[in-house]
PDB file of N, CA and C in Angstrom:
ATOM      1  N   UNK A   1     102.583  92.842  65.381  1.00  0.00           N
ATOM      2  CA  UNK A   1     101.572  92.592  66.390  1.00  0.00           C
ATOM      3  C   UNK A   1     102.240  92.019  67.634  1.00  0.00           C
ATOM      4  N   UNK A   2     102.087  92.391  68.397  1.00  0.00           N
ATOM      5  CA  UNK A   2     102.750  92.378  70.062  1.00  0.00           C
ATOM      6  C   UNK A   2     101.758  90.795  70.538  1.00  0.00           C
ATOM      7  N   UNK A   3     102.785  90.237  71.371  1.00  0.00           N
ATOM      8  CA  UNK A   3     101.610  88.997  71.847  1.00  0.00           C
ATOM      9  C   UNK A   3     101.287  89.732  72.967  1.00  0.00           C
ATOM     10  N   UNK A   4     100.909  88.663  73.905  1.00  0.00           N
ATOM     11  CA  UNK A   4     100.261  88.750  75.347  1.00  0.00           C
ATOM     12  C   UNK A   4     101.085  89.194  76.370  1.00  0.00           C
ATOM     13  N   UNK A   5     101.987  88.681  76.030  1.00  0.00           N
ATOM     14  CA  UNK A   5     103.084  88.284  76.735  1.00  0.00           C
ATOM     15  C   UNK A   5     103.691  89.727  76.753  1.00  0.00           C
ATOM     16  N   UNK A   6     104.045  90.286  75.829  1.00  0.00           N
ATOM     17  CA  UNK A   6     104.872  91.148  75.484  1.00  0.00           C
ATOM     18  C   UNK A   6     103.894  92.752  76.076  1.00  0.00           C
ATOM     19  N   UNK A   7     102.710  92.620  75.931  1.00  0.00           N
ATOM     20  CA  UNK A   7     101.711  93.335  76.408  1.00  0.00           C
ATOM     21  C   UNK A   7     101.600  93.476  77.589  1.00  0.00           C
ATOM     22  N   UNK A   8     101.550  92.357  78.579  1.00  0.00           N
ATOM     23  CA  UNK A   8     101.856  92.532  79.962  1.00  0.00           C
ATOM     24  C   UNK A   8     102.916  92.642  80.594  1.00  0.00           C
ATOM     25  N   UNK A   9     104.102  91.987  79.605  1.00  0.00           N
ATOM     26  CA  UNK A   9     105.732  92.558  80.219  1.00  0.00           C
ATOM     27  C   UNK A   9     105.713  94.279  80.235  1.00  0.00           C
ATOM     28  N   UNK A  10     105.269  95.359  79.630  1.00  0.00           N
ATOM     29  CA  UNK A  10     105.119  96.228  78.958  1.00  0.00           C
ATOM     30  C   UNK A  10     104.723  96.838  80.122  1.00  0.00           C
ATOM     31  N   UNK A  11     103.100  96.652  80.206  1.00  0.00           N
ATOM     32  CA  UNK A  11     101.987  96.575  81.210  1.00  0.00           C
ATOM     33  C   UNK A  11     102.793  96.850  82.686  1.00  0.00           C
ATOM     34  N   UNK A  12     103.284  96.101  83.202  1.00  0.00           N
ATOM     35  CA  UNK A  12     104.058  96.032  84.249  1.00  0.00           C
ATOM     36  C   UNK A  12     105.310  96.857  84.547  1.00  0.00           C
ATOM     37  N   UNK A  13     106.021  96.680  83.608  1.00  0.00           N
ATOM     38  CA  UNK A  13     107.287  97.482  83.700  1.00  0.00           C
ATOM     39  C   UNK A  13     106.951  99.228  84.008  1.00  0.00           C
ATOM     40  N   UNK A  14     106.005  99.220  83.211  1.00  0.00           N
ATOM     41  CA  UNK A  14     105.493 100.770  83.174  1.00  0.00           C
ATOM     42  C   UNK A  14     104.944 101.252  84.566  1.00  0.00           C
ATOM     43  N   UNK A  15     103.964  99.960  85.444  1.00  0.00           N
ATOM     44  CA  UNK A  15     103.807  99.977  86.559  1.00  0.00           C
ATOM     45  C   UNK A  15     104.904 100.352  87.665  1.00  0.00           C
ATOM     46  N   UNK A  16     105.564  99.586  87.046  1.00  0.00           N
ATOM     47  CA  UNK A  16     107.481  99.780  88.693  1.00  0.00           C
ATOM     48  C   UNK A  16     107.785  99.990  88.421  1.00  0.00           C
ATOM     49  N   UNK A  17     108.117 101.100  86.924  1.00  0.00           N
ATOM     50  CA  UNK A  17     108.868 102.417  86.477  1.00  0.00           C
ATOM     51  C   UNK A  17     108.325 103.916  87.481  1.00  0.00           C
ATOM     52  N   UNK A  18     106.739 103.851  87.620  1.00  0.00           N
ATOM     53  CA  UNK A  18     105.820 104.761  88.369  1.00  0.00           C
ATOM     54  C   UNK A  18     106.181 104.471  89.673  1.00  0.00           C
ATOM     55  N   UNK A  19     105.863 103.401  89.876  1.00  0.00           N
ATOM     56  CA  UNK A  19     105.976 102.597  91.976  1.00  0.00           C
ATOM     57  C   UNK A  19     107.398 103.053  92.138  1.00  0.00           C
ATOM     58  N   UNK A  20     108.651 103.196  91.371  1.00  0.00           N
ATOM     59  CA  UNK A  20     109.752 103.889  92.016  1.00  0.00           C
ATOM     60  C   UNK A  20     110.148 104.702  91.522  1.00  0.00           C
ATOM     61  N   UNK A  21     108.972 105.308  90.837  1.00  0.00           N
ATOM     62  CA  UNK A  21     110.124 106.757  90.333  1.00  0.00           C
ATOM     63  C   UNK A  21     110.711 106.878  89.400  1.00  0.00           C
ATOM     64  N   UNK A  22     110.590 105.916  88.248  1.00  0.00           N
ATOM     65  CA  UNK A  22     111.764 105.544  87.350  1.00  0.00           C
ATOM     66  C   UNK A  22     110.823 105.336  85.862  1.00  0.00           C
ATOM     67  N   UNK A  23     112.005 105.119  85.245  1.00  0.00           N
ATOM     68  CA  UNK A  23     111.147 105.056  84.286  1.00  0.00           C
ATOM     69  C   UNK A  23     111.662 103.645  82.802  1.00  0.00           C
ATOM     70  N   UNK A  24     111.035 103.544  82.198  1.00  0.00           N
ATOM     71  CA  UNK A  24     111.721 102.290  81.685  1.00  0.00           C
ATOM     72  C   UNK A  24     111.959 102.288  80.360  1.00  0.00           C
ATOM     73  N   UNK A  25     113.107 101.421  80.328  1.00  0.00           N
ATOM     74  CA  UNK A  25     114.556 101.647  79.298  1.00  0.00           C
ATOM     75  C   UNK A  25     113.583 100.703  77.704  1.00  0.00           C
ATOM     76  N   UNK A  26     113.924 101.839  76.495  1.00  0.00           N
ATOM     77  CA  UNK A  26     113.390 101.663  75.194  1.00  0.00           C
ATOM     78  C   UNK A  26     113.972 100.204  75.075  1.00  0.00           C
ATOM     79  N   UNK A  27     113.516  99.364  74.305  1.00  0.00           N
ATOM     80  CA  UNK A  27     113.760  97.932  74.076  1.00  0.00           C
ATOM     81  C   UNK A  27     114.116  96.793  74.960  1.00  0.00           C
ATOM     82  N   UNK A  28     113.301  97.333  75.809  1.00  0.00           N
ATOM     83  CA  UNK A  28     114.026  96.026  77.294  1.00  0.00           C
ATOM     84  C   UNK A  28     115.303  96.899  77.645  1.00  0.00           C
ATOM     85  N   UNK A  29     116.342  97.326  77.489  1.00  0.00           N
ATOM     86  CA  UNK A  29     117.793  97.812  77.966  1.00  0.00           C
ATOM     87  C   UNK A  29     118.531  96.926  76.769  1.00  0.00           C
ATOM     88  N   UNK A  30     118.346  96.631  75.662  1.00  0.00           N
ATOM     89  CA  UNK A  30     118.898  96.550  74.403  1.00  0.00           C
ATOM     90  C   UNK A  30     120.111  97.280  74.267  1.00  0.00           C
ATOM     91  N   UNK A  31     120.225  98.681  74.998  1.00  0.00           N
ATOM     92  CA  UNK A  31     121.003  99.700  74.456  1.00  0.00           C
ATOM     93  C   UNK A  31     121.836  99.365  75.015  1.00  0.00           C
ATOM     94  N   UNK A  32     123.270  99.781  74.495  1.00  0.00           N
ATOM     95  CA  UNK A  32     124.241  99.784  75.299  1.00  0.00           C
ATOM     96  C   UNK A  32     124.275 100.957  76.855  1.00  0.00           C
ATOM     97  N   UNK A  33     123.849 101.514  76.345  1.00  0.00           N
ATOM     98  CA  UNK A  33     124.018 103.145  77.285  1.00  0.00           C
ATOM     99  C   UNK A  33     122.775 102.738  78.528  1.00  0.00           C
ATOM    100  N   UNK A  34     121.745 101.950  78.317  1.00  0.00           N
ATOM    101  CA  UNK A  34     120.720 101.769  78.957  1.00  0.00           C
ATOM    102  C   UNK A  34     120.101 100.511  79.465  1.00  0.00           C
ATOM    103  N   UNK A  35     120.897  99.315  79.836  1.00  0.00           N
ATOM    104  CA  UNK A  35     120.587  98.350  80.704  1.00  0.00           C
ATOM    105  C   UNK A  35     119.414  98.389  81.443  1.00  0.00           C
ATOM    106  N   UNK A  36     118.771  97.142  81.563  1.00  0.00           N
ATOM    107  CA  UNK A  36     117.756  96.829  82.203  1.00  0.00           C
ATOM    108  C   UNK A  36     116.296  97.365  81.307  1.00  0.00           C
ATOM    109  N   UNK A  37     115.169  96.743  82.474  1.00  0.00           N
ATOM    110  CA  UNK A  37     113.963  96.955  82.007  1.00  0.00           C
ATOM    111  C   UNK A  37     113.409  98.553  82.485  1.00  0.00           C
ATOM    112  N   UNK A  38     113.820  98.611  83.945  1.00  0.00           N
ATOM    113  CA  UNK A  38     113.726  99.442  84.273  1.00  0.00           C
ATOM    114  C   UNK A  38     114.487 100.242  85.073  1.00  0.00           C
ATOM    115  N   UNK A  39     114.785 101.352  85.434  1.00  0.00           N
ATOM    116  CA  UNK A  39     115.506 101.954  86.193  1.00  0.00           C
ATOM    117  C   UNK A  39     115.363 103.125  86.781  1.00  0.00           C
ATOM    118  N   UNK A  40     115.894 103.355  88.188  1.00  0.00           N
ATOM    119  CA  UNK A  40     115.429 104.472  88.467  1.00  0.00           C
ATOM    120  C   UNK A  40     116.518 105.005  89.340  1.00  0.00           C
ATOM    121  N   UNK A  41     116.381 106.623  89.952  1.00  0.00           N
ATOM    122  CA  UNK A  41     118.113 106.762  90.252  1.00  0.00           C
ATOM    123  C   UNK A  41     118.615 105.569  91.175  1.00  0.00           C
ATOM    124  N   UNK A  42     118.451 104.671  92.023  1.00  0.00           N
ATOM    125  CA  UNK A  42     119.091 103.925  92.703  1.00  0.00           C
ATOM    126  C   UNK A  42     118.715 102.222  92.473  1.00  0.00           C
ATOM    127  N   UNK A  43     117.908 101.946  91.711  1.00  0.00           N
ATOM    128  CA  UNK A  43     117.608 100.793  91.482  1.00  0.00           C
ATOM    129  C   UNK A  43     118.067 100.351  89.765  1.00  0.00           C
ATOM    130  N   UNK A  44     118.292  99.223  89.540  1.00  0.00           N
ATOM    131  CA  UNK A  44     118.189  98.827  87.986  1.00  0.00           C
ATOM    132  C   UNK A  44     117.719  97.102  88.051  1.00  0.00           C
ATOM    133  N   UNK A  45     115.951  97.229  87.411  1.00  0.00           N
ATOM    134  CA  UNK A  45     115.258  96.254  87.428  1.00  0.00           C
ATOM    135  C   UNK A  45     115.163  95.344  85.878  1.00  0.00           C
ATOM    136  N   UNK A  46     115.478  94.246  85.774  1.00  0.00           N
ATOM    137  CA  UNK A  46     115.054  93.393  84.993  1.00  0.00           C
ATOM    138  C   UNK A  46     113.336  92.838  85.386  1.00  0.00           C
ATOM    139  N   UNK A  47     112.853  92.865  84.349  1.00  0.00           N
ATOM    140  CA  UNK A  47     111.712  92.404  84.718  1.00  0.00           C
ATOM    141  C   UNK A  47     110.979  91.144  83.786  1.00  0.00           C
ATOM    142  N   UNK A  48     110.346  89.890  84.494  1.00  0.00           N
ATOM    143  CA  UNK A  48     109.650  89.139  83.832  1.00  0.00           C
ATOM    144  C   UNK A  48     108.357  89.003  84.492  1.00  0.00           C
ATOM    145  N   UNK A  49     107.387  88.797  83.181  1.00  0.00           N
ATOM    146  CA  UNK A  49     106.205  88.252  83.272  1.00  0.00           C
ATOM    147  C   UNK A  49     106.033  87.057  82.697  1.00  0.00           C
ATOM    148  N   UNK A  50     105.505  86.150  83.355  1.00  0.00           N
ATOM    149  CA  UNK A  50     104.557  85.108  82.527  1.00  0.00           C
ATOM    150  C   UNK A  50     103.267  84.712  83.181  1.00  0.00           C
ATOM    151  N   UNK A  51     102.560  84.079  82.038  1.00  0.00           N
ATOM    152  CA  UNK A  51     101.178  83.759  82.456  1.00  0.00           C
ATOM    153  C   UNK A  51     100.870  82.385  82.259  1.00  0.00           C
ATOM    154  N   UNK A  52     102.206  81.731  83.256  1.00  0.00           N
ATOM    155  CA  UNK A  52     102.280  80.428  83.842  1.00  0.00           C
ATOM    156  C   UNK A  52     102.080  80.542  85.132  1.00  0.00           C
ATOM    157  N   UNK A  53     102.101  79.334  86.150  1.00  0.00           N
ATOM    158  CA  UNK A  53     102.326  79.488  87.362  1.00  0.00           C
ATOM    159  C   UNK A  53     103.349  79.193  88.187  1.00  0.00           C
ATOM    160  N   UNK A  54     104.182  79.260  87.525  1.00  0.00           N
ATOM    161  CA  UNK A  54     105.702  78.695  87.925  1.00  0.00           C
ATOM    162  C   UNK A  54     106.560  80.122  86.668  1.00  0.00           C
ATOM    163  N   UNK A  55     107.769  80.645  87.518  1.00  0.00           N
ATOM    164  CA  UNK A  55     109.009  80.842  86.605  1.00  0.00           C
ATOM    165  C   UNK A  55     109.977  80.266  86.953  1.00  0.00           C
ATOM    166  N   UNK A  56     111.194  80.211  85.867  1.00  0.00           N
ATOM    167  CA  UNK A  56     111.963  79.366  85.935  1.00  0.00           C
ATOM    168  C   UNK A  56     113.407  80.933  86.245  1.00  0.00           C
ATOM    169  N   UNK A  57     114.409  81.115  87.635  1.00  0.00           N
ATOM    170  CA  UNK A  57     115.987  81.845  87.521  1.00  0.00           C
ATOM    171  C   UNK A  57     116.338  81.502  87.051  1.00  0.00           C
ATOM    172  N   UNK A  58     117.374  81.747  86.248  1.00  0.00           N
ATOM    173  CA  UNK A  58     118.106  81.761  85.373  1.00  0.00           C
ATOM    174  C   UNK A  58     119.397  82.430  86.014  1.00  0.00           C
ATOM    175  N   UNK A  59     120.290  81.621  86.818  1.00  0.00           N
ATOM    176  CA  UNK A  59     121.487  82.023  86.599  1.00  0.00           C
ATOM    177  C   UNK A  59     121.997  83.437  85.625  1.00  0.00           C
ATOM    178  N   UNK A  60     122.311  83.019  84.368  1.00  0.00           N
ATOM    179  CA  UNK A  60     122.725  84.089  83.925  1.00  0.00           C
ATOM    180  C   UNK A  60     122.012  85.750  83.916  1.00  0.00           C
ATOM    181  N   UNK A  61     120.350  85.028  83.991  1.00  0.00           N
ATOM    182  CA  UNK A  61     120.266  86.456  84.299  1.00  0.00           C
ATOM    183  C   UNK A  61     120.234  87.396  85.127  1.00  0.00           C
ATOM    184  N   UNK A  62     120.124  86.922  86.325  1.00  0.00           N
ATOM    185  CA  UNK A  62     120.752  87.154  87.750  1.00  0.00           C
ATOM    186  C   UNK A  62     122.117  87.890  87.420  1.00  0.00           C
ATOM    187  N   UNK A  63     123.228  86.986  87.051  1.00  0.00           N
ATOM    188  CA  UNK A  63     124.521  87.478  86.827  1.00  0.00           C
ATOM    189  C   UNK A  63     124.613  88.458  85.851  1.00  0.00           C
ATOM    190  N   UNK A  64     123.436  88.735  84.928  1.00  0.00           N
ATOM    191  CA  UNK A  64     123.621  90.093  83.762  1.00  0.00           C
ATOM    192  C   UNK A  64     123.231  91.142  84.771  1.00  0.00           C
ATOM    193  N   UNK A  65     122.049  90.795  84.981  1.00  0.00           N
ATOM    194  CA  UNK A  65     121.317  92.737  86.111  1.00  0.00           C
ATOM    195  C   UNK A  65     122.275  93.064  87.146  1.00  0.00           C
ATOM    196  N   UNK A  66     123.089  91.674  88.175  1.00  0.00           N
ATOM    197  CA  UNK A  66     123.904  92.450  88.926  1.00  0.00           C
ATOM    198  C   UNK A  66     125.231  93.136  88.261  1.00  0.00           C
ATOM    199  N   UNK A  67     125.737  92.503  87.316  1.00  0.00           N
ATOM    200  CA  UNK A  67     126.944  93.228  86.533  1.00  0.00           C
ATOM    201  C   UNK A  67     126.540  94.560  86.444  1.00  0.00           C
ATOM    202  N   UNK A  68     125.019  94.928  85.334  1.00  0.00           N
ATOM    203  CA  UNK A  68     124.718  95.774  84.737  1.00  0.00           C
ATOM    204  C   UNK A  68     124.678  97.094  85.864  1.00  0.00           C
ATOM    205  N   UNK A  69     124.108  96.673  86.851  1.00  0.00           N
ATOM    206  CA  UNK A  69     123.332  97.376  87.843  1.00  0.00           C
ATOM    207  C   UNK A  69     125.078  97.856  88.797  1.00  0.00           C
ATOM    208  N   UNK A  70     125.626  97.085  88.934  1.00  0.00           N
ATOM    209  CA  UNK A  70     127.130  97.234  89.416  1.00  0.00           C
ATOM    210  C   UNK A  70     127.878  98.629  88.057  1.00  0.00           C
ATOM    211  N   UNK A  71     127.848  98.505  87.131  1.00  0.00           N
ATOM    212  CA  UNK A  71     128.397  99.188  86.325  1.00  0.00           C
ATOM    213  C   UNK A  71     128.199 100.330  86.474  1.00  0.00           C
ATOM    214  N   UNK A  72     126.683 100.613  86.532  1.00  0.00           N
ATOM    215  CA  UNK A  72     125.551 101.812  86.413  1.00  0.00           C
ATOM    216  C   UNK A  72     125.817 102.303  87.750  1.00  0.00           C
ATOM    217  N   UNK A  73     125.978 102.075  89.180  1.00  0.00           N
ATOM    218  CA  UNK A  73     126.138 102.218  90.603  1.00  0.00           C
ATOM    219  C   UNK A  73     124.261 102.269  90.668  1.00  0.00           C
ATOM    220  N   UNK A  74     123.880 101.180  90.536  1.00  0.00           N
ATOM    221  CA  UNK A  74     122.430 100.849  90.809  1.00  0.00           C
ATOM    222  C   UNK A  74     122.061  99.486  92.001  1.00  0.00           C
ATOM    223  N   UNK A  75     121.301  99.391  93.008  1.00  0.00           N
ATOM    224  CA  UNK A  75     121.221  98.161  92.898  1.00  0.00           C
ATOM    225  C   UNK A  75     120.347  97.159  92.078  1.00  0.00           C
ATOM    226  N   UNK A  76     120.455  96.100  92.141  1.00  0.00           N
ATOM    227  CA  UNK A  76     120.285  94.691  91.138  1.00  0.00           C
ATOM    228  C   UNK A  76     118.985  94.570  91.628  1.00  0.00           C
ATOM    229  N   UNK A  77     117.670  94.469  91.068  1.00  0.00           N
ATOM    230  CA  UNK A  77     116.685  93.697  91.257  1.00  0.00           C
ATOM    231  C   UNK A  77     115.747  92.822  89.769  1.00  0.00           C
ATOM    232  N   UNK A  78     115.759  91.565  90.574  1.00  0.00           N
ATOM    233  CA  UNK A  78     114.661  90.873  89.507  1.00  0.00           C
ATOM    234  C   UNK A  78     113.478  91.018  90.452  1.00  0.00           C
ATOM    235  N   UNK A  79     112.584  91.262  89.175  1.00  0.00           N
ATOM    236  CA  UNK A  79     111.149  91.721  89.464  1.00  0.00           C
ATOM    237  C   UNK A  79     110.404  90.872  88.512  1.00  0.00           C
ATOM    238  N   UNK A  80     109.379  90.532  88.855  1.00  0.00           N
ATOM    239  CA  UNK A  80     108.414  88.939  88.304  1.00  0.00           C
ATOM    240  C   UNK A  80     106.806  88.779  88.583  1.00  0.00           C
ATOM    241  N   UNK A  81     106.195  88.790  87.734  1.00  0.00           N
ATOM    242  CA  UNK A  81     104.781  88.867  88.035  1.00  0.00           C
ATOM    243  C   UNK A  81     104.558  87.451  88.014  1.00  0.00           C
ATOM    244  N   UNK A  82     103.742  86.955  88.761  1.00  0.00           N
ATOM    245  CA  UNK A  82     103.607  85.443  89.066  1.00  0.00           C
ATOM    246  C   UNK A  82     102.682  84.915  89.935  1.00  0.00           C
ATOM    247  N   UNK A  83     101.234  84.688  88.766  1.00  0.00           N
ATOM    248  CA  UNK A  83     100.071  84.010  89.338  1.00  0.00           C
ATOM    249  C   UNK A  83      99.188  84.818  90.032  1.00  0.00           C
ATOM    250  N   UNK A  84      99.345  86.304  89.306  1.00  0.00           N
ATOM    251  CA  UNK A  84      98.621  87.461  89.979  1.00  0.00           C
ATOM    252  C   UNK A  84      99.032  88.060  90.587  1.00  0.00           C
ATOM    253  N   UNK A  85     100.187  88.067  91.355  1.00  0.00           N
ATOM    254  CA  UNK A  85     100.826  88.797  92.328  1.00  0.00           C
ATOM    255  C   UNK A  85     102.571  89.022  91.598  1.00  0.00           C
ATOM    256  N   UNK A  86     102.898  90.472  92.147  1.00  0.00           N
ATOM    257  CA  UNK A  86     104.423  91.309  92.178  1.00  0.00           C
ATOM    258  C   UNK A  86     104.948  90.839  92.953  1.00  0.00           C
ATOM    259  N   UNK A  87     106.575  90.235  92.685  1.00  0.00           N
ATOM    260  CA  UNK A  87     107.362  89.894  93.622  1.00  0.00           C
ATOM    261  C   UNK A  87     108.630  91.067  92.808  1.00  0.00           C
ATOM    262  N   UNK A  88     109.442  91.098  93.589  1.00  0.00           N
ATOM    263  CA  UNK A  88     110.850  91.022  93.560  1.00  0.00           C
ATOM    264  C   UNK A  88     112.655  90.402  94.331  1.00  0.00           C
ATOM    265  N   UNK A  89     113.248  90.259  94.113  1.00  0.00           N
ATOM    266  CA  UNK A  89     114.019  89.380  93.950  1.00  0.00           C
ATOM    267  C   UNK A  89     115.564  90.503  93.977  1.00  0.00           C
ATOM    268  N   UNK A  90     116.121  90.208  95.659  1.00  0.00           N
ATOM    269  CA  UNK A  90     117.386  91.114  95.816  1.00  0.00           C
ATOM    270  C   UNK A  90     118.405  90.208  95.747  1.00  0.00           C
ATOM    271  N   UNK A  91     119.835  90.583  95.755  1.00  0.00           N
ATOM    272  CA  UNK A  91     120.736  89.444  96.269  1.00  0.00           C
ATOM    273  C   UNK A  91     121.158  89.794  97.379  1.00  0.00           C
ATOM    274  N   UNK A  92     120.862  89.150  98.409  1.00  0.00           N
ATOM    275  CA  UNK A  92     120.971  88.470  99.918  1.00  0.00           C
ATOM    276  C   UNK A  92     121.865  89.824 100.772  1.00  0.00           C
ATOM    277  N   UNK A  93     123.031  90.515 100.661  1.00  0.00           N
ATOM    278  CA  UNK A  93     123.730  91.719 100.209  1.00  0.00           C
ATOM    279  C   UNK A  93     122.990  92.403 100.551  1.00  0.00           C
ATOM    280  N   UNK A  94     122.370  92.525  99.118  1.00  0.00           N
ATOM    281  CA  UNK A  94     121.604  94.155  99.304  1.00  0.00           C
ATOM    282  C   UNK A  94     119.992  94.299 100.265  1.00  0.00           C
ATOM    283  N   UNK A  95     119.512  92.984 100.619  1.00  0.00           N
ATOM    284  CA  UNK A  95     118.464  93.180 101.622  1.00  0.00           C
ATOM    285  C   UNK A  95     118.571  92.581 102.670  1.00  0.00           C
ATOM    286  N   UNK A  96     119.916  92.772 103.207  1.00  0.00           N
ATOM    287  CA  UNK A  96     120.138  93.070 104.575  1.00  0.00           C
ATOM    288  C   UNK A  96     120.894  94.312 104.526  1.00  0.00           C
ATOM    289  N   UNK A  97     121.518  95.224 103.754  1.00  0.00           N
ATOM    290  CA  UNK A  97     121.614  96.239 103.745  1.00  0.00           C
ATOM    291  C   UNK A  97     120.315  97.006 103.744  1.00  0.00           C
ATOM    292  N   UNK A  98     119.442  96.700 103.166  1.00  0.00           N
ATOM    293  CA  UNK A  98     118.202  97.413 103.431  1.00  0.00           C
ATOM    294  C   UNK A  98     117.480  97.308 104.701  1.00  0.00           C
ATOM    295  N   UNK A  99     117.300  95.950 105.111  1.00  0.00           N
ATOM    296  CA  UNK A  99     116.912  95.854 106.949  1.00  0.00           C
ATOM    297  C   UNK A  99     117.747  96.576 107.468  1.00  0.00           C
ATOM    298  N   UNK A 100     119.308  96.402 107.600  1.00  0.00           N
ATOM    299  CA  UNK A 100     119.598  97.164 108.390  1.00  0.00           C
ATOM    300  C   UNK A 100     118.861  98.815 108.712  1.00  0.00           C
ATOM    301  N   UNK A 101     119.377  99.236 106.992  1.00  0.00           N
ATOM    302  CA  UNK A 101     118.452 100.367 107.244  1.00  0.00           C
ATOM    303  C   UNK A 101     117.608 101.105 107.849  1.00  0.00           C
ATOM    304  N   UNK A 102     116.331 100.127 107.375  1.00  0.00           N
ATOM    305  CA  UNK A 102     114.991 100.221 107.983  1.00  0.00           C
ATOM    306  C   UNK A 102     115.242  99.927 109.754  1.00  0.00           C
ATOM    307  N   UNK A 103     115.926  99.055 110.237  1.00  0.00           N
ATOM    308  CA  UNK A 103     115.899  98.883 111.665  1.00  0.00           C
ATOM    309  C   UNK A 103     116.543 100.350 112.316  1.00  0.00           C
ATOM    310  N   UNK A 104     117.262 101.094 111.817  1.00  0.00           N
ATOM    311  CA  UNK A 104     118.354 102.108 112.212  1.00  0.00           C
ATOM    312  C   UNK A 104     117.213 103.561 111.738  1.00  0.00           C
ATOM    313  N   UNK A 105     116.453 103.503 110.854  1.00  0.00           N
ATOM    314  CA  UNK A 105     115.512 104.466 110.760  1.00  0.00           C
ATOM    315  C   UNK A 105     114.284 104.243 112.015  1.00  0.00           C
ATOM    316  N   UNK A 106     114.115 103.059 111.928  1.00  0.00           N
ATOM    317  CA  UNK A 106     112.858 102.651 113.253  1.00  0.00           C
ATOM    318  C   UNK A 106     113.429 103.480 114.568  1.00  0.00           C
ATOM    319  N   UNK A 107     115.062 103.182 115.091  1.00  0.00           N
ATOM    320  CA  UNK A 107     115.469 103.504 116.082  1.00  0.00           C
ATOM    321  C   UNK A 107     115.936 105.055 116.564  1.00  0.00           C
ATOM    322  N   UNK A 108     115.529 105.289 115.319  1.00  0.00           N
ATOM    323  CA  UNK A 108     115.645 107.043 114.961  1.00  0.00           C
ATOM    324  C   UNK A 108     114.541 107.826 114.990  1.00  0.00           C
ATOM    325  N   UNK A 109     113.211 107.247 114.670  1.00  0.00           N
ATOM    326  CA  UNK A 109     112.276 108.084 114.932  1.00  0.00           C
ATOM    327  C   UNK A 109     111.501 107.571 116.045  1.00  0.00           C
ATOM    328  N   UNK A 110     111.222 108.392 116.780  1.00  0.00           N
ATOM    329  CA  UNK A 110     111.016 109.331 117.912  1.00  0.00           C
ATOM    330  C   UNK A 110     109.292 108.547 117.955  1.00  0.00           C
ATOM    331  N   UNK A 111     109.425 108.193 119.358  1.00  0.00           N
ATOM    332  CA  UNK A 111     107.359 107.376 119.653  1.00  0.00           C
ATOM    333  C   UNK A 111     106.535 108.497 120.598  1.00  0.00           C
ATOM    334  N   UNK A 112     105.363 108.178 120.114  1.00  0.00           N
ATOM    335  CA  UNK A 112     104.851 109.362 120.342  1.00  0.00           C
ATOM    336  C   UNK A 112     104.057 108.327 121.554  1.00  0.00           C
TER     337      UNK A 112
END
C-alpha cells in the first residue's frame, strides 16, 4: 500500500514528465542505466514532494542530480512541490545560461 506521500511524489513527477516532454524513470532512477525522477532529452529532474510547509536541501542531493545529470549530458534540476505550488531549483550556471538565452532569442525576433 503506497502512502500519501508516495502518491503525490508519483502524481507530480508524471505531471513534469508531460510539462517537458519526458518521461519518468521506473523506481525513482534506482537504476543504474536511469538516474533521476525524471528526464527528458535535455533535462534530468529529481523530484520532491511534501505535504509540509517548509522543505529541507540537502546538499548531497543537489550534488547526486548534478553528477547524475553531468554524466547523462542533461541539465541538473531539483523540482519540489511546496504548499500548493511547483517550484524548481537550477544551479546558478545553468540559469544564467538560460537568461542569456532567452535575452538573445528576444533580440532575434523581429517587433511587429
Amino acid at each position: 500500500m503506497r502512502t500519501e506521500g508516495q502518491i503525490q511524489s508519483k502524481k507530480h513527477e508524471d505531471r513534469l514528465a508531460k510539462a517537458i516532454d519526458g518521461s519518468r524513470n521506473a523506481a525513482s532512477g534506482a537504476f543504474w542505466s536511469r538516474k533521476g525522477d525524471v528526464r527528458s532529452k535535455d533535462l534530468l529532474v529529481e523530484h520532491k514532494w511534501t505535504g509540509k510547509k517548509q522543505v529541507t536541501v540537502q546538499a548531497a542531493v543537489l550534488e547526486k542530480i548534478v553528477k547524475e545529470a553531468i554524466l547523462d549530458s542533461r541539465m541538473p534540476v531539483l523540482g519540489f512541490h511546496l504548499n500548493g505550488e511547483n517550484y524548481v531549483m537550477l544551479t546558478e550556471d545553468d540559469f544564467l545560461e538560460l537568461r542569456q538565452e532567452l535575452q538573445e532569442h528576444e533580440c532575434e525576433t523581429p517587433t511587429t
